[in-house]
Protein backbone atom coordinates (compact mmCIF):
# COMPACT_ATOMS: atom_id res chain seq x y z
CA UNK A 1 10.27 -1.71 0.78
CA UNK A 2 9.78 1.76 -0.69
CA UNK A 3 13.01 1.95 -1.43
CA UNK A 4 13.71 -1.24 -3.13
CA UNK A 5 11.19 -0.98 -5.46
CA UNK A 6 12.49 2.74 -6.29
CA UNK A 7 15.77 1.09 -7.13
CA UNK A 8 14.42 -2.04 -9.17
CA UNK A 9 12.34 -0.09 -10.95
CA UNK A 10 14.48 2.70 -12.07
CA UNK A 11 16.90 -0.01 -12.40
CA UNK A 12 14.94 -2.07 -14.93
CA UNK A 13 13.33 1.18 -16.93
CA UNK A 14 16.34 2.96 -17.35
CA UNK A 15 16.09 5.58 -15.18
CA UNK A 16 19.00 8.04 -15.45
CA UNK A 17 20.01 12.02 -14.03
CA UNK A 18 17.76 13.84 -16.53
CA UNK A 19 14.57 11.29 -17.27
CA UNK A 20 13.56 12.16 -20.55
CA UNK A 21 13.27 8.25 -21.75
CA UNK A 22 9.50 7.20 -22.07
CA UNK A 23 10.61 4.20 -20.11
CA UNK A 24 11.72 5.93 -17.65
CA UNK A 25 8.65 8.41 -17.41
CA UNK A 26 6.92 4.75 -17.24
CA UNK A 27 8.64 3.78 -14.33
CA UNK A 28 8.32 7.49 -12.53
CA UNK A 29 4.21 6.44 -13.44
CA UNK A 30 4.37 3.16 -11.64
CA UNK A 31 5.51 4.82 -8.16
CA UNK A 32 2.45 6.81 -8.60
CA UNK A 33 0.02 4.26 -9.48
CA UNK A 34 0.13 0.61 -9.89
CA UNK A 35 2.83 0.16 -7.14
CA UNK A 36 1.16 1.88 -4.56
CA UNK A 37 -2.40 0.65 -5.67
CA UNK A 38 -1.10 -3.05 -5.45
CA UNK A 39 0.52 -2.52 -2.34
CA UNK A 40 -2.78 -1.76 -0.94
CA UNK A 41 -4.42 -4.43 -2.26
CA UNK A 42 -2.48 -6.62 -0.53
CA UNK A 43 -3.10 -5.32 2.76
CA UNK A 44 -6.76 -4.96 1.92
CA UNK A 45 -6.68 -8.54 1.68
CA UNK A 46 -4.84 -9.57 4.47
CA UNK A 47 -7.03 -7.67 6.39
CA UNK A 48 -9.96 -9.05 5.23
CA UNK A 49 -9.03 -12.67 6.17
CA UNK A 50 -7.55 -11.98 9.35
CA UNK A 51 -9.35 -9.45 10.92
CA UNK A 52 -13.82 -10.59 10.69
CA UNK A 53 -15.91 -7.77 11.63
CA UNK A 54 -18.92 -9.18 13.13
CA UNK A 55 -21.78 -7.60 14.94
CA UNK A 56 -21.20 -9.36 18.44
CA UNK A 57 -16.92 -8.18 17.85
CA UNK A 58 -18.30 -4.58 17.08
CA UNK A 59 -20.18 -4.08 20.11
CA UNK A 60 -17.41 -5.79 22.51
CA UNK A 61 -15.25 -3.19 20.78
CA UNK A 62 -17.50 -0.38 21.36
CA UNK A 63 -17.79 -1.12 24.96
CA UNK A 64 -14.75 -1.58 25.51
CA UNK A 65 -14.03 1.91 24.03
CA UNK A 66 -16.55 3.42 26.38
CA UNK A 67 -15.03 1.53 29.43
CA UNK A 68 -11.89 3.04 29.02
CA UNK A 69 -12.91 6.74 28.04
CA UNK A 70 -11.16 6.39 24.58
C-alpha cells in the first residue's frame, strides 16, 4: 500500500530526480502528513466498531492474562 501511494502520488504531483517543484514538495508533505494521518483514521475506526471494550470483556481478558503468566 505504501508503495502505491508513493507512486500515485509522485505520479500525479510531478515528482521528478531533483524535487524542486512546489507540487512536488506538496506531494513529499502528504507522505508525511495527511496520508499517514488518514490511514490511521481508518483503522481507528475499524477498530472501534469491531472490537467493544466493555468492562465484563476487560476482566475476562485480564484473567485470562494472569492464567497464562503473560
Amino acid at each position: 500500500m505504501q508503495a502505491a501511494s508513493f507512486s500515485i502520488v509522485h505520479i500525479l504531483t510531478g515528482f521528478d530526480v531533483n524535487p524542486t517543484s512546489s507540487s512536488a514538495l506538496f506531494g513529499i508533505d502528504l507522505h508525511f502528513a495527511l496520508i499517514p494521518g488518514i490511514i490511521m483514521l481508518i483503522g481507528t475506526l475499524i477498530f472501534w466498531k469491531f472490537y467493544k471494550l466493555t468492562p465484563d470483556k476487560v476482566k475476562d481478558h485480564q484473567e485470562r492474562v494472569i492464567e497464562l503468566k503473560i
